[in-house]
N, C-alpha and C. Protein backbone atom coordinates (compact mmCIF):
# COMPACT_ATOMS: atom_id res chain seq x y z
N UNK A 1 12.56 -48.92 58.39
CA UNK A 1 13.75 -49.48 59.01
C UNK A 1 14.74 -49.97 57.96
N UNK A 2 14.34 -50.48 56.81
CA UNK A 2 15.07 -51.05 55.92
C UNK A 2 16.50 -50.12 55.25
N UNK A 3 15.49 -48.36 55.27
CA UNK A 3 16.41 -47.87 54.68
C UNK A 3 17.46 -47.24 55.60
N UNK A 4 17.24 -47.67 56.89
CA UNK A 4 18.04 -47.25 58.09
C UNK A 4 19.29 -47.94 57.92
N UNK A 5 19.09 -49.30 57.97
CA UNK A 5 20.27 -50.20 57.79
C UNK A 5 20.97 -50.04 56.70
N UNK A 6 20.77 -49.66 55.19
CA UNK A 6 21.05 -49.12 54.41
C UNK A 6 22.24 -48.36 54.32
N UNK A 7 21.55 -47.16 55.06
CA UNK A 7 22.28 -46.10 55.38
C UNK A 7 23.10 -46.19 56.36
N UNK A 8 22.89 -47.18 57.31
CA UNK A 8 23.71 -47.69 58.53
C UNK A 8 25.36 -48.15 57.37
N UNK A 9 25.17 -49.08 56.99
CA UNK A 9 25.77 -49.66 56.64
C UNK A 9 26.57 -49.38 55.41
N UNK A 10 26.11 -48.24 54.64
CA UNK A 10 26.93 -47.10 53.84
C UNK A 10 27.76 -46.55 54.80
N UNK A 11 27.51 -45.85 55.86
CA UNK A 11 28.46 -44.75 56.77
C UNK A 11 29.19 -46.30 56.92
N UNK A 12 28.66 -47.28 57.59
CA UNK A 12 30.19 -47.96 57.77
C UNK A 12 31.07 -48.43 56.58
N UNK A 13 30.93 -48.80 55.53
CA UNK A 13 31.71 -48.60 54.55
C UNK A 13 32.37 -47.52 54.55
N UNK A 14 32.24 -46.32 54.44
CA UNK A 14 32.69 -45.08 54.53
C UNK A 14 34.17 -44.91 55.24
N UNK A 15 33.63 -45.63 56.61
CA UNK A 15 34.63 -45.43 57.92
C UNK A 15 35.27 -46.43 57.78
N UNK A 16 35.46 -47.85 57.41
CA UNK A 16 36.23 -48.47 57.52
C UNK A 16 37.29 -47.99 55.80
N UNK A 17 36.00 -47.45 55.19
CA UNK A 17 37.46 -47.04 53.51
C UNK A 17 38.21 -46.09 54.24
N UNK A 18 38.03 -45.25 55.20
CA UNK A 18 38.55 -44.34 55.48
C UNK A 18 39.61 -44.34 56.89
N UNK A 19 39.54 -45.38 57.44
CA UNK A 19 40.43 -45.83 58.71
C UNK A 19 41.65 -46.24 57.99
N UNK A 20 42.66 -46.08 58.95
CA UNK A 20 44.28 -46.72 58.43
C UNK A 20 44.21 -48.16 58.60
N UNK A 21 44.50 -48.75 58.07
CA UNK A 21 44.75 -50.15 58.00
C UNK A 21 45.40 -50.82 59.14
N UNK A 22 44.45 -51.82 60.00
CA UNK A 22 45.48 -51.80 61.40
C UNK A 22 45.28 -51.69 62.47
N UNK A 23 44.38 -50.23 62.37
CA UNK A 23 44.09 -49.21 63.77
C UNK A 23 42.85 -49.77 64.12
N UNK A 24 42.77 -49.35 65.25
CA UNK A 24 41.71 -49.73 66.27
C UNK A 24 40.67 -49.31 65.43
N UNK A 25 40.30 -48.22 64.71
CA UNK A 25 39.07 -47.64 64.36
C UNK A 25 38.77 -48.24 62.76
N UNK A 26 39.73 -48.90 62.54
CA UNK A 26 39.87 -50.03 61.21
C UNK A 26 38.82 -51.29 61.95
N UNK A 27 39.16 -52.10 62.92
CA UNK A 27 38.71 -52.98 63.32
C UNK A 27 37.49 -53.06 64.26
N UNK A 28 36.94 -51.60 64.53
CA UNK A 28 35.87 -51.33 65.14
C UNK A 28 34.65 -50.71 64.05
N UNK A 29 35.58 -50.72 62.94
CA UNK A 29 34.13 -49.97 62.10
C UNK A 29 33.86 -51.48 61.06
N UNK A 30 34.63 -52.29 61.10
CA UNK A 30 34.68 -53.59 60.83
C UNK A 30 33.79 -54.20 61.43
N UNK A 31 33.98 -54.72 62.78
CA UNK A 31 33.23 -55.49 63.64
C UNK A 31 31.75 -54.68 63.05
N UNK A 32 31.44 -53.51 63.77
CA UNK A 32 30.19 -52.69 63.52
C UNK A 32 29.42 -53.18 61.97
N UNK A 33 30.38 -53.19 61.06
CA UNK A 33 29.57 -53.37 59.45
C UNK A 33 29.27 -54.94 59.69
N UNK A 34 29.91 -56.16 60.01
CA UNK A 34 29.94 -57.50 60.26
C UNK A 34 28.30 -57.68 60.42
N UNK A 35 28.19 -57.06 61.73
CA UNK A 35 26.83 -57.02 62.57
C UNK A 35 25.35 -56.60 61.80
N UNK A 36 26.47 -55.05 61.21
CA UNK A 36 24.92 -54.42 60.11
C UNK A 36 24.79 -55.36 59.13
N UNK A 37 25.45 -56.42 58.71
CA UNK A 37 25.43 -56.43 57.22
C UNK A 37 24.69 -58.36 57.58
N UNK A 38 24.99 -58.82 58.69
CA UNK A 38 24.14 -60.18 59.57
C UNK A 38 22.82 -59.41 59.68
N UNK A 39 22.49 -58.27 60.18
CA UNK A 39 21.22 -57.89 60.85
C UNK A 39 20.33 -58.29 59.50
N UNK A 40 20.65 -57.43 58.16
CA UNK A 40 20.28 -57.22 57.26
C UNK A 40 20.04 -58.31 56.60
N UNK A 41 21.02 -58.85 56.64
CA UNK A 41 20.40 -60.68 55.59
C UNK A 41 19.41 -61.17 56.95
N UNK A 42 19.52 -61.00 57.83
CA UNK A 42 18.17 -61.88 59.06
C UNK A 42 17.04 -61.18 58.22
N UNK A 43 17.06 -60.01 58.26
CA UNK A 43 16.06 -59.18 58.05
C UNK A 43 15.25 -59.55 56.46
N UNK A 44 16.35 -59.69 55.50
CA UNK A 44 15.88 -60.09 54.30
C UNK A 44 15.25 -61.46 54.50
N UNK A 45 16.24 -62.73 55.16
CA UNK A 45 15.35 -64.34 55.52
C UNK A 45 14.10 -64.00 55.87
N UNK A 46 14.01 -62.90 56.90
CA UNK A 46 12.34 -62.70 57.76
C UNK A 46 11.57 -62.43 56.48
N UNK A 47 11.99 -61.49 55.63
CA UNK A 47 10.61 -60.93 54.70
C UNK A 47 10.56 -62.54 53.30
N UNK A 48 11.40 -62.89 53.25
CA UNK A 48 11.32 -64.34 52.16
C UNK A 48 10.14 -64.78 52.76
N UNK A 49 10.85 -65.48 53.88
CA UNK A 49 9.98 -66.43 54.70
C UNK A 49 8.60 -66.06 54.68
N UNK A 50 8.04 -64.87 55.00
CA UNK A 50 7.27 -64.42 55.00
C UNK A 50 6.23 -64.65 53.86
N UNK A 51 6.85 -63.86 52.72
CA UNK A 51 6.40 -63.82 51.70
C UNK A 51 6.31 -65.26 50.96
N UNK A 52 6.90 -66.38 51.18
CA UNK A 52 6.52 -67.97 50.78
C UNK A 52 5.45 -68.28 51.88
N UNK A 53 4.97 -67.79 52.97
CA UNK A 53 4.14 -67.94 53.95
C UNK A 53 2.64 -67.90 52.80
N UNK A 54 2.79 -66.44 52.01
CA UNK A 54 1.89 -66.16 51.56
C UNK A 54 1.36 -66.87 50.56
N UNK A 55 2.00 -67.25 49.74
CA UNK A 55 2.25 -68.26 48.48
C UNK A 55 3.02 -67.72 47.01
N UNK A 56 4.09 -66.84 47.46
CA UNK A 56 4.38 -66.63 46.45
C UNK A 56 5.63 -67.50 45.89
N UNK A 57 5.92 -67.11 44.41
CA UNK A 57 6.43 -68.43 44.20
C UNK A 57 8.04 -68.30 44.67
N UNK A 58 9.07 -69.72 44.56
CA UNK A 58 10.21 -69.29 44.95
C UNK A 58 10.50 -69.20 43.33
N UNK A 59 11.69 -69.13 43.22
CA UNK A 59 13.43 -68.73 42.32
C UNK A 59 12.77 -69.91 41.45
N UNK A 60 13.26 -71.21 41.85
CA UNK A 60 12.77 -72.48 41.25
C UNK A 60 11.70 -72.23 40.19
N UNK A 61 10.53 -71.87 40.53
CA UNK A 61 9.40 -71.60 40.48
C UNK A 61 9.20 -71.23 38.75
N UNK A 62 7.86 -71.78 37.90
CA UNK A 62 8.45 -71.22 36.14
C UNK A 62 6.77 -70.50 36.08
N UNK A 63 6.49 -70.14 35.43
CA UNK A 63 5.16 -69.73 35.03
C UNK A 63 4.08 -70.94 34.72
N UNK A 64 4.96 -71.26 34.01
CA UNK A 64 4.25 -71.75 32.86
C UNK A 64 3.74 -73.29 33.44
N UNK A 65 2.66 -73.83 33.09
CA UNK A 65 1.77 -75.00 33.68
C UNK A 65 0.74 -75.72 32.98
């Protein structure tokens, strides 16, 4: 699924570089990327979350102890 959204969200880049500035199909391939590009950071929070579930370390986090 990951690389769906991906690719979702390339074609909408695509279509909104490629819409006239303005037009309906400017502001509909807009809205559309808005959505892919929210789905995708939920999607990334879910696998963090997840993965600190497990114990891995965060950002913060140093090696050394």
């Amino acid at each position: 699924m990951d690389t769906d959204i991906k690719d979702r969200i390339a074609d909408l880049c695509a279509r909104v570089i490629a819409a006239p500035d303005g037009s309906e199909e400017f502001g509909g391939a807009m809205a559309e990327l808005r959505s892919a590009l929210n789905e995708h950071a939920e999607n990334l929070r879910r696998q963090i979350a997840s993965l600190r579930k497990k114990g891995f370390p965060q950002s913060g986090d140093t090696a050394e102890g």
